[in-house]
N, C-alpha and C. Protein backbone atom coordinates (compact mmCIF):
# COMPACT_ATOMS: atom_id res chain seq x y z
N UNK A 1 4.58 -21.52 14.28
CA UNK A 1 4.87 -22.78 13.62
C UNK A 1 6.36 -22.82 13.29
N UNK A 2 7.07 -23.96 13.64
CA UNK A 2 8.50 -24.40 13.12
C UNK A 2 9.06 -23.95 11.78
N UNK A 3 9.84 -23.54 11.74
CA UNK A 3 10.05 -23.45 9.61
C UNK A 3 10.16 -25.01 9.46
N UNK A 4 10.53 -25.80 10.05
CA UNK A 4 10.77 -27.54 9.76
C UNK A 4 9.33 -28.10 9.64
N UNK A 5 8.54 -27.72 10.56
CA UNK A 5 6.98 -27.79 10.39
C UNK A 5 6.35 -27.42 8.93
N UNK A 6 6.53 -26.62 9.13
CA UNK A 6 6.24 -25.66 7.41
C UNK A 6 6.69 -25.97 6.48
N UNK A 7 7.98 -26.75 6.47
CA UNK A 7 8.60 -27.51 5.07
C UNK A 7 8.28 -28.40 4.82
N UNK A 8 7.58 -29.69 5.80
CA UNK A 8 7.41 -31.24 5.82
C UNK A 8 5.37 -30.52 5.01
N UNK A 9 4.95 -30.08 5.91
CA UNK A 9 3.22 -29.46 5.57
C UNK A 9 3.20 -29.50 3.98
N UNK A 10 4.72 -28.74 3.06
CA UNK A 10 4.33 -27.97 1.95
C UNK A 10 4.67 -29.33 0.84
N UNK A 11 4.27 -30.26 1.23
CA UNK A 11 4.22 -31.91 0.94
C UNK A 11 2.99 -31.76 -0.09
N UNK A 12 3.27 -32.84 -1.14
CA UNK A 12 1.83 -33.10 -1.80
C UNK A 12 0.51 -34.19 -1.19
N UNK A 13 -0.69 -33.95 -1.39
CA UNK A 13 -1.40 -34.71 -0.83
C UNK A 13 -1.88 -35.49 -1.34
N UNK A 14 -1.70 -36.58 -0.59
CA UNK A 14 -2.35 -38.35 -1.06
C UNK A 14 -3.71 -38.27 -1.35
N UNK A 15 -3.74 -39.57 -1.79
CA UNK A 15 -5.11 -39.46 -2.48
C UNK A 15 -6.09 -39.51 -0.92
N UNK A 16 -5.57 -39.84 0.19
CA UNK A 16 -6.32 -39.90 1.34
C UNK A 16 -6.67 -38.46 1.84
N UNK A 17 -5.48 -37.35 1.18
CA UNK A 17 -5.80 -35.90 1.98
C UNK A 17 -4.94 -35.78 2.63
N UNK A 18 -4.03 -36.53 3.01
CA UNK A 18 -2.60 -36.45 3.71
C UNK A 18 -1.74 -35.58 3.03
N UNK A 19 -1.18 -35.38 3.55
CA UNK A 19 0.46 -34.72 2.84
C UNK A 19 1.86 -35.86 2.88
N UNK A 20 2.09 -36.51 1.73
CA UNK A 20 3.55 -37.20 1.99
C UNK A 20 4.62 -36.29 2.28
N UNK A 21 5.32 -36.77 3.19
CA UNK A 21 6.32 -36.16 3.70
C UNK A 21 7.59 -35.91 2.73
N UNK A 22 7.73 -36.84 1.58
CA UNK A 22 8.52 -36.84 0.58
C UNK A 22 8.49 -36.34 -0.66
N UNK A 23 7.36 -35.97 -0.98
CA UNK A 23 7.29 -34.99 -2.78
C UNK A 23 7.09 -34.06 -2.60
N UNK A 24 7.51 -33.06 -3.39
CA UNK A 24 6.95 -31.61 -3.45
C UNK A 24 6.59 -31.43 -4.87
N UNK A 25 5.85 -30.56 -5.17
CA UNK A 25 5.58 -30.03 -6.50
C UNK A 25 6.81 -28.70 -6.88
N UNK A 26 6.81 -28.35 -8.49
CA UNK A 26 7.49 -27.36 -8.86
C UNK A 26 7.52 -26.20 -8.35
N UNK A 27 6.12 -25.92 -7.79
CA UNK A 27 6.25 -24.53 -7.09
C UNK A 27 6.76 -24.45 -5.78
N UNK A 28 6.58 -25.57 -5.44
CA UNK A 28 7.14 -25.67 -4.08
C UNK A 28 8.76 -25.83 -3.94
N UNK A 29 9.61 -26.16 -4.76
CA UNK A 29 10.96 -26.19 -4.83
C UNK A 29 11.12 -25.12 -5.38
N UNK A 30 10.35 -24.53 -6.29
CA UNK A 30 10.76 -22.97 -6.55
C UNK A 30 11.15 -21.93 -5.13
N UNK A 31 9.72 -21.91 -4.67
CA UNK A 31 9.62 -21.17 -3.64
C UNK A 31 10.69 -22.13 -2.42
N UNK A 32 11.16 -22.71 -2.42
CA UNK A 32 12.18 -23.31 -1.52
C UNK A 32 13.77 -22.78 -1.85
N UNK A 33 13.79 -23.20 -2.99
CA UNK A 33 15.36 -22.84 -3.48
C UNK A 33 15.33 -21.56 -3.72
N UNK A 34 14.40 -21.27 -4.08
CA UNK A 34 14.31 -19.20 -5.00
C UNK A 34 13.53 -18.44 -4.05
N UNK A 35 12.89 -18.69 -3.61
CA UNK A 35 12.16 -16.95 -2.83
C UNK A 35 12.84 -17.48 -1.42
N UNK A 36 12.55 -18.45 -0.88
CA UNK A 36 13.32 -18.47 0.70
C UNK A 36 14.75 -17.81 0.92
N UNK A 37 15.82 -18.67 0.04
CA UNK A 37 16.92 -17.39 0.00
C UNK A 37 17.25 -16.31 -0.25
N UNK A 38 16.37 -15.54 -1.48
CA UNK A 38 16.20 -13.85 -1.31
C UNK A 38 15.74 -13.68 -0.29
N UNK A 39 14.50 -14.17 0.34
CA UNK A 39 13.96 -13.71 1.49
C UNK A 39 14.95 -13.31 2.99
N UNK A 40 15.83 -14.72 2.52
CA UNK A 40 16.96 -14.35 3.65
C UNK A 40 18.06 -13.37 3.56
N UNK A 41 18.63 -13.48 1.99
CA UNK A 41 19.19 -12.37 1.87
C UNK A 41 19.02 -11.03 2.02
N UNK A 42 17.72 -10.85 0.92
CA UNK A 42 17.45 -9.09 0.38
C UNK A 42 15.97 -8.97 1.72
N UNK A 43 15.88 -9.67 2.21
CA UNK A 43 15.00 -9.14 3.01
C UNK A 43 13.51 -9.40 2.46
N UNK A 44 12.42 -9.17 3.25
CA UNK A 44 11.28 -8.99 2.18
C UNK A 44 10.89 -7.96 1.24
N UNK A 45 11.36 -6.66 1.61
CA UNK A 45 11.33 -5.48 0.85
C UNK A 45 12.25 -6.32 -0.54
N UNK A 46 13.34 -6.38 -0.13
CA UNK A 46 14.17 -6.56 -1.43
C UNK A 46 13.52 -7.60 -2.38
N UNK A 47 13.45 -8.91 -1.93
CA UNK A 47 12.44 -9.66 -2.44
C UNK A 47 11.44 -9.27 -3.50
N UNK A 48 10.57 -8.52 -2.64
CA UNK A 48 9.37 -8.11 -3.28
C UNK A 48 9.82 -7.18 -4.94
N UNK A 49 10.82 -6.52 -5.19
CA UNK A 49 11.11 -5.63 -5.76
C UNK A 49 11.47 -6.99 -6.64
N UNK A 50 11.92 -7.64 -6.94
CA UNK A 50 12.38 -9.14 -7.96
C UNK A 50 11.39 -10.09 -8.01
N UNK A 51 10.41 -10.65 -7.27
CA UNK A 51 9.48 -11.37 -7.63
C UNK A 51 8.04 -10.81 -7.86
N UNK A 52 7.56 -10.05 -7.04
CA UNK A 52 6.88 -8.97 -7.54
C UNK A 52 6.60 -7.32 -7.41
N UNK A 53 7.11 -7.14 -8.72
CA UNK A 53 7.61 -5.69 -8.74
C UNK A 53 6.09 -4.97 -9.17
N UNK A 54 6.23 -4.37 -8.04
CA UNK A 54 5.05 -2.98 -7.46
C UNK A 54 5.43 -1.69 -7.46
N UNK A 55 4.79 -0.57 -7.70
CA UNK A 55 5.49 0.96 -6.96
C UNK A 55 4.23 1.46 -6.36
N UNK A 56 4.27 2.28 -5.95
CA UNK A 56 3.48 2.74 -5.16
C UNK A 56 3.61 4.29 -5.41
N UNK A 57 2.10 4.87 -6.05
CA UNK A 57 2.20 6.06 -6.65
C UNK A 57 1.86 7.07 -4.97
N UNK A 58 3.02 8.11 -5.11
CA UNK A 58 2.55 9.51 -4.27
C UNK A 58 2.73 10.56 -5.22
N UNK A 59 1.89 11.42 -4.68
CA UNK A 59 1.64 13.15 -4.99
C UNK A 59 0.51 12.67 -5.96
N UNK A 60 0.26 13.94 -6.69
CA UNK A 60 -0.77 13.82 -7.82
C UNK A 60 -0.57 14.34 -9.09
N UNK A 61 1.07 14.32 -9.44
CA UNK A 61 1.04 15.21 -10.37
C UNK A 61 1.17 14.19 -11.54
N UNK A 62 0.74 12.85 -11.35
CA UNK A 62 -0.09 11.96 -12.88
C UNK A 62 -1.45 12.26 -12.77
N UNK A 63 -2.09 12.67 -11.97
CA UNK A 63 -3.63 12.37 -12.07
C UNK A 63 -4.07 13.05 -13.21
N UNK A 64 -5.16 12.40 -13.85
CA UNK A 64 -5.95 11.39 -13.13
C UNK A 64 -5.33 9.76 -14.19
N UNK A 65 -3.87 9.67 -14.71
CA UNK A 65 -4.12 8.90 -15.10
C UNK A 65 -3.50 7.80 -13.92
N UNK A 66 -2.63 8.49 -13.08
CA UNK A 66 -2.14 7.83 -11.51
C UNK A 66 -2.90 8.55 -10.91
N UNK A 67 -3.47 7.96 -9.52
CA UNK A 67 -3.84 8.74 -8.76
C UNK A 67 -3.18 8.63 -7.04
N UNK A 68 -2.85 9.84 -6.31
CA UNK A 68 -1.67 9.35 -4.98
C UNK A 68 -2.63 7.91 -4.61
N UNK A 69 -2.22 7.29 -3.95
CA UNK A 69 -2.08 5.58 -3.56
C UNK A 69 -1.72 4.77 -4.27
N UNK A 70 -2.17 4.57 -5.74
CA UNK A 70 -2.36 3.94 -6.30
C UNK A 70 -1.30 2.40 -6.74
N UNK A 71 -1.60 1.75 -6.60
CA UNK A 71 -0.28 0.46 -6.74
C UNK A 71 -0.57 0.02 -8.62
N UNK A 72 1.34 -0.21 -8.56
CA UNK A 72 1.57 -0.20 -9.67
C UNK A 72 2.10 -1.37 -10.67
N UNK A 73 2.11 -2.01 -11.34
CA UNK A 73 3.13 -3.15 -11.74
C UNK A 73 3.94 -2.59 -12.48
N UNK A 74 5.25 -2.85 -12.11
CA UNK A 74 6.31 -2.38 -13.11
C UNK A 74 7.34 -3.47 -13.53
N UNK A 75 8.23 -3.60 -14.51
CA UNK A 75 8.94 -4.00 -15.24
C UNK A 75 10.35 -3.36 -14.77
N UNK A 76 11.22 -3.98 -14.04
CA UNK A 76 12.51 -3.53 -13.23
C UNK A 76 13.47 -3.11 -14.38
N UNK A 77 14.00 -2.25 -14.57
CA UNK A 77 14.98 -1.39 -15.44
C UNK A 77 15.94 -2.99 -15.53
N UNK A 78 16.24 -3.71 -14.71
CA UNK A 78 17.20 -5.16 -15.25
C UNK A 78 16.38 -6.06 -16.56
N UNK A 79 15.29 -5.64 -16.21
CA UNK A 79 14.65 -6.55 -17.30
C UNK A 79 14.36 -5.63 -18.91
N UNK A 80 15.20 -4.28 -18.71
CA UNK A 80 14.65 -3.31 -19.98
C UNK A 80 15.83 -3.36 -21.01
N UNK A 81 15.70 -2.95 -21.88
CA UNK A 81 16.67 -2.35 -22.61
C UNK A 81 16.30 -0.77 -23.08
N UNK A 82 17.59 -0.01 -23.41
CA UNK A 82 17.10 1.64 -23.61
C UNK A 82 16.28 1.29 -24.80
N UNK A 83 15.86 0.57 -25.55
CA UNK A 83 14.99 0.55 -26.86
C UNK A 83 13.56 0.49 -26.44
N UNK A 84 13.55 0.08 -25.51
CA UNK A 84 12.27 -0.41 -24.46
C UNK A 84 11.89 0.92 -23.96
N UNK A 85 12.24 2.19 -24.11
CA UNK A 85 11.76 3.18 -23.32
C UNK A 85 11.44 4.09 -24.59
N UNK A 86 10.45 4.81 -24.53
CA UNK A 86 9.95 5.46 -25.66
C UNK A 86 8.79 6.81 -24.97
N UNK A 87 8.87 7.88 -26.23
CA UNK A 87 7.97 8.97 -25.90
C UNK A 87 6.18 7.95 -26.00
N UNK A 88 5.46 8.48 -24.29
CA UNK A 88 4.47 7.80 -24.11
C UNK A 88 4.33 7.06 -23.04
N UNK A 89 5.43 6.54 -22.78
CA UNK A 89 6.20 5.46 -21.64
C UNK A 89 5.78 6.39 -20.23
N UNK A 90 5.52 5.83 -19.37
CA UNK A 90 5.49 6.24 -17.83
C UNK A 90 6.94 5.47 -16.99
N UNK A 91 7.55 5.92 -16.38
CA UNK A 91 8.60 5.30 -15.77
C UNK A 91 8.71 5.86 -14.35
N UNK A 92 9.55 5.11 -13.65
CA UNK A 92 9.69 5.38 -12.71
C UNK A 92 11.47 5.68 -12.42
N UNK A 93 11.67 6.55 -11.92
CA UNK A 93 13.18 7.14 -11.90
C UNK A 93 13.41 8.18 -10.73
N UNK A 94 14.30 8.01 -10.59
CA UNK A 94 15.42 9.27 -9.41
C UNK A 94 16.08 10.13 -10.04
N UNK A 95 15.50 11.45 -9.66
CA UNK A 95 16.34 12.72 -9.59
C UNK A 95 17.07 13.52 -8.43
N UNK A 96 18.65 13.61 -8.40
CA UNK A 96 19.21 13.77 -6.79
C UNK A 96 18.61 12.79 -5.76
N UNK A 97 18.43 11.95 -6.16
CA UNK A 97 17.85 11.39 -4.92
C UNK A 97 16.28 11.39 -4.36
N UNK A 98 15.46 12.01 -5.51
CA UNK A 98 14.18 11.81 -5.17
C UNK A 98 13.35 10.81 -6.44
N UNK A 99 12.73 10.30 -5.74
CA UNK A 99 12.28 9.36 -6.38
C UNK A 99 10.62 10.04 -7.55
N UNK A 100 10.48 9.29 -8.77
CA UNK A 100 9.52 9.83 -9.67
C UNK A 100 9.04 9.38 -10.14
N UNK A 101 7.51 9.27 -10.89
CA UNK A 101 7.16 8.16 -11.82
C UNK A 101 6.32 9.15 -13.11
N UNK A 102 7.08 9.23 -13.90
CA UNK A 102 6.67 10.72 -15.10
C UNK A 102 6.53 9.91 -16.55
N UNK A 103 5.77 10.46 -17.09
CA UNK A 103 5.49 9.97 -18.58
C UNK A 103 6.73 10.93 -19.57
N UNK A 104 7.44 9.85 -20.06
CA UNK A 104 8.21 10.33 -21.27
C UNK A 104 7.41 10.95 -22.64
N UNK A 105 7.98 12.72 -22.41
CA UNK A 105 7.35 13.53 -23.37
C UNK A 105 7.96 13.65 -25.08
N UNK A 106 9.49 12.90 -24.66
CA UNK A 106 10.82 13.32 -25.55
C UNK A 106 11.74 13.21 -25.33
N UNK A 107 12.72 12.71 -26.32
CA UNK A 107 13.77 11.77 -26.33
C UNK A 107 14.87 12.76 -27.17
N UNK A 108 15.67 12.99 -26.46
CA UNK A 108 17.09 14.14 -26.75
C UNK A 108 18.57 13.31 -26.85
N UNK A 109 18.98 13.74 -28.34
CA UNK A 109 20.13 12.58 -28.67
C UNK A 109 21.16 13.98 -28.00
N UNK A 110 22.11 13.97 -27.56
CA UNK A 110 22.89 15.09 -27.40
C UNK A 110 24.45 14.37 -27.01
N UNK A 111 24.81 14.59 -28.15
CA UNK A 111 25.96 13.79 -28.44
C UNK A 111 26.20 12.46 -28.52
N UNK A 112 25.17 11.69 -28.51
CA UNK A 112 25.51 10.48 -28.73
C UNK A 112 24.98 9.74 -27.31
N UNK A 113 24.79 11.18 -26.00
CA UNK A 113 24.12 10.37 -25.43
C UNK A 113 22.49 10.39 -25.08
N UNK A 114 21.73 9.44 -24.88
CA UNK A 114 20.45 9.59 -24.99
C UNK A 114 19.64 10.06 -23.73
N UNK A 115 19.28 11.27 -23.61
CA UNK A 115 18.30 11.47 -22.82
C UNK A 115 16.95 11.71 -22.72
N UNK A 116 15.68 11.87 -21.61
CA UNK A 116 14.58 11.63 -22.06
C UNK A 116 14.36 12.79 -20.96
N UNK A 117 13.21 13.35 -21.71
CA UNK A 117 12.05 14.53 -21.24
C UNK A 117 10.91 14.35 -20.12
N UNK A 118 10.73 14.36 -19.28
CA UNK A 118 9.52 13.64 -18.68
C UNK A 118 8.80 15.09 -18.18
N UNK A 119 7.47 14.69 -18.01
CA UNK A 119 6.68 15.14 -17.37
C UNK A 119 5.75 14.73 -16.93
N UNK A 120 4.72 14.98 -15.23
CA UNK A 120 3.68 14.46 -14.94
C UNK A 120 2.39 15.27 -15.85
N UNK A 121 1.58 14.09 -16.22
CA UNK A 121 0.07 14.52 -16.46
C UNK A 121 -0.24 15.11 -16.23
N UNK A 122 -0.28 15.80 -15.10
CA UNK A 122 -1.15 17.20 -14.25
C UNK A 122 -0.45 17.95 -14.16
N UNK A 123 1.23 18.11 -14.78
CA UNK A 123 1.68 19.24 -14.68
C UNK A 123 1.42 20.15 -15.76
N UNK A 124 2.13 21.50 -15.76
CA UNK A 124 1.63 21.92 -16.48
C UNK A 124 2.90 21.90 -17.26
N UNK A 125 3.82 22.14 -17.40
CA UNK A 125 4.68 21.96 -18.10
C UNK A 125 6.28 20.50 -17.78
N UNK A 126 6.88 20.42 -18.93
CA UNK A 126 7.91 19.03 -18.27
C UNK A 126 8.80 20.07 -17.34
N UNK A 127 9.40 18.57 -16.83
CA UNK A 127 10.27 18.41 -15.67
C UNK A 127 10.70 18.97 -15.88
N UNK A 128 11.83 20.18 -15.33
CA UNK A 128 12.94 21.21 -15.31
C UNK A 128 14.16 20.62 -15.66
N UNK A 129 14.47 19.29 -15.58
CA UNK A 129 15.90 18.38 -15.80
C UNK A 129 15.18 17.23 -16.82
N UNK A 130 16.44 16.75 -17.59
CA UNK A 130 16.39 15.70 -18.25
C UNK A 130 17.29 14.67 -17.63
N UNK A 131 16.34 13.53 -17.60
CA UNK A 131 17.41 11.99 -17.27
C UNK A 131 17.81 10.96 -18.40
N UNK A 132 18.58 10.25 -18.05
CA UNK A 132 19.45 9.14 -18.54
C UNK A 132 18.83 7.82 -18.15
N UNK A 133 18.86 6.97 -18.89
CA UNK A 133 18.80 5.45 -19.06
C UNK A 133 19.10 5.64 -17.65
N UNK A 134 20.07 5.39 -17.18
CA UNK A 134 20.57 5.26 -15.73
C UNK A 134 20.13 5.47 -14.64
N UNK A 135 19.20 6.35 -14.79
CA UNK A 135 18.32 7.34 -13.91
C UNK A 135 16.96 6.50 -13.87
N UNK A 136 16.56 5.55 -14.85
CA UNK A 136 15.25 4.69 -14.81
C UNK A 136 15.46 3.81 -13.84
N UNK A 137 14.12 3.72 -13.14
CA UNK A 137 14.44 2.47 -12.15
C UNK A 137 13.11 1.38 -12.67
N UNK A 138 12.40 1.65 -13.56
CA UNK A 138 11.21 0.47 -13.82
C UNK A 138 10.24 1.57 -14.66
N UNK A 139 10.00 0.36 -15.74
CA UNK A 139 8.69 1.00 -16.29
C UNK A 139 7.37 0.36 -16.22
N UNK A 140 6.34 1.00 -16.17
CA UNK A 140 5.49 0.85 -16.37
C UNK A 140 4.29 0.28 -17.08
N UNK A 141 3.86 -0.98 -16.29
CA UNK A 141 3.08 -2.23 -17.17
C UNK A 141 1.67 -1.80 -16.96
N UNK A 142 1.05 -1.71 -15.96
CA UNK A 142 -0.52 -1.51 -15.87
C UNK A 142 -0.57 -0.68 -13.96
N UNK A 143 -1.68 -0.08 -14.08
CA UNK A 143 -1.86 0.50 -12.49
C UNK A 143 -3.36 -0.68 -12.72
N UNK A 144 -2.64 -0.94 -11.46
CA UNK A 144 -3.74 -2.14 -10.24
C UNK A 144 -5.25 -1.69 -9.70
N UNK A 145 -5.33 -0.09 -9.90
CA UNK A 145 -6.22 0.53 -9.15
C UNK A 145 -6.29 0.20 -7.95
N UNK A 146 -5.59 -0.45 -7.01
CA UNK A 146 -5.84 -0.51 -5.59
C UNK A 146 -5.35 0.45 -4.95
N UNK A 147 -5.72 0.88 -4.13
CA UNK A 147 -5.40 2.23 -3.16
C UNK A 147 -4.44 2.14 -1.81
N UNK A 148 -3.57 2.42 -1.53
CA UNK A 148 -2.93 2.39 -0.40
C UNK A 148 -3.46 3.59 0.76
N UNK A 149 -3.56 3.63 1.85
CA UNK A 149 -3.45 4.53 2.48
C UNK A 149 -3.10 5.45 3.26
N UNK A 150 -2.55 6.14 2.01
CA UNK A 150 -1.88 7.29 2.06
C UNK A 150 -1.95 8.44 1.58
């Protein structure tokens, strides 16, 4: 189908069942002006990470309160403030370059700057390193229970 096809279609419908070629509703200029141009820009991956923000749990070292597949809703570190992160919190964050999603055990003032403790559920003891605000990439709103397969 045309994208020109697809724009005239996303028309409201007459009382006959038609689509006028001339109105759109709010969601429909949303999704016109706002998700079509991320889409073009950031791609759909990128997209998805700003309109709806997911993670996608691997390994098992949350289980059983994550379990590996599991899809996630998260809250993008742009939308947090450091007050917003607290012992209890599950987050999702990078260490060197690997990616994590660990429950905050403890919160370390050390000089003024603030760092946090994490560890997975099933580990047996916390993480070997402590991270920074900086180091958060999204926290944690609810797991979806849907399973990916993987």
């Amino acid at each position: 189908m045309e994208p020109f096809t697809l724009f005239l279609l996303m028309g409201r419908r007459r009382r006959s069942g038609r689509r006028s070629k001339s109105s759109f509703s709010a969601a429909e200029v949303v999704f016109l002006v706002v998700v079509l141009p991320l889409v073009f820009i950031l791609g759909v991956r990128g997209t998805l990470a700003y309109v709806m923000p997911i993670a996608p749990v691997r390994g098992n070292s949350m289980n059983p309160t994550l379990e590996n597949g599991d899809i996630c809703l998260v809250v993008p570190k742009l939308f947090l403030k450091p007050t917003d992160i607290g012992v209890g919190d599950i987050v999702a964050f990078t260490h060197e370059n690997d990616p994590y999603m660990h429950r905050i055990v403890g919160v370390v003032n050390q000089g003024g700057l603030v760092t946090y403790q994490t560890k997975g559920d099933n580990s047996a003891g916390p993480d070997p390193f402590l991270i920074t605000y900086d180091d958060i990439v999204a926290k944690l709103v609810a797991n979806l229970r849907v399973k990916l397969p993987f």
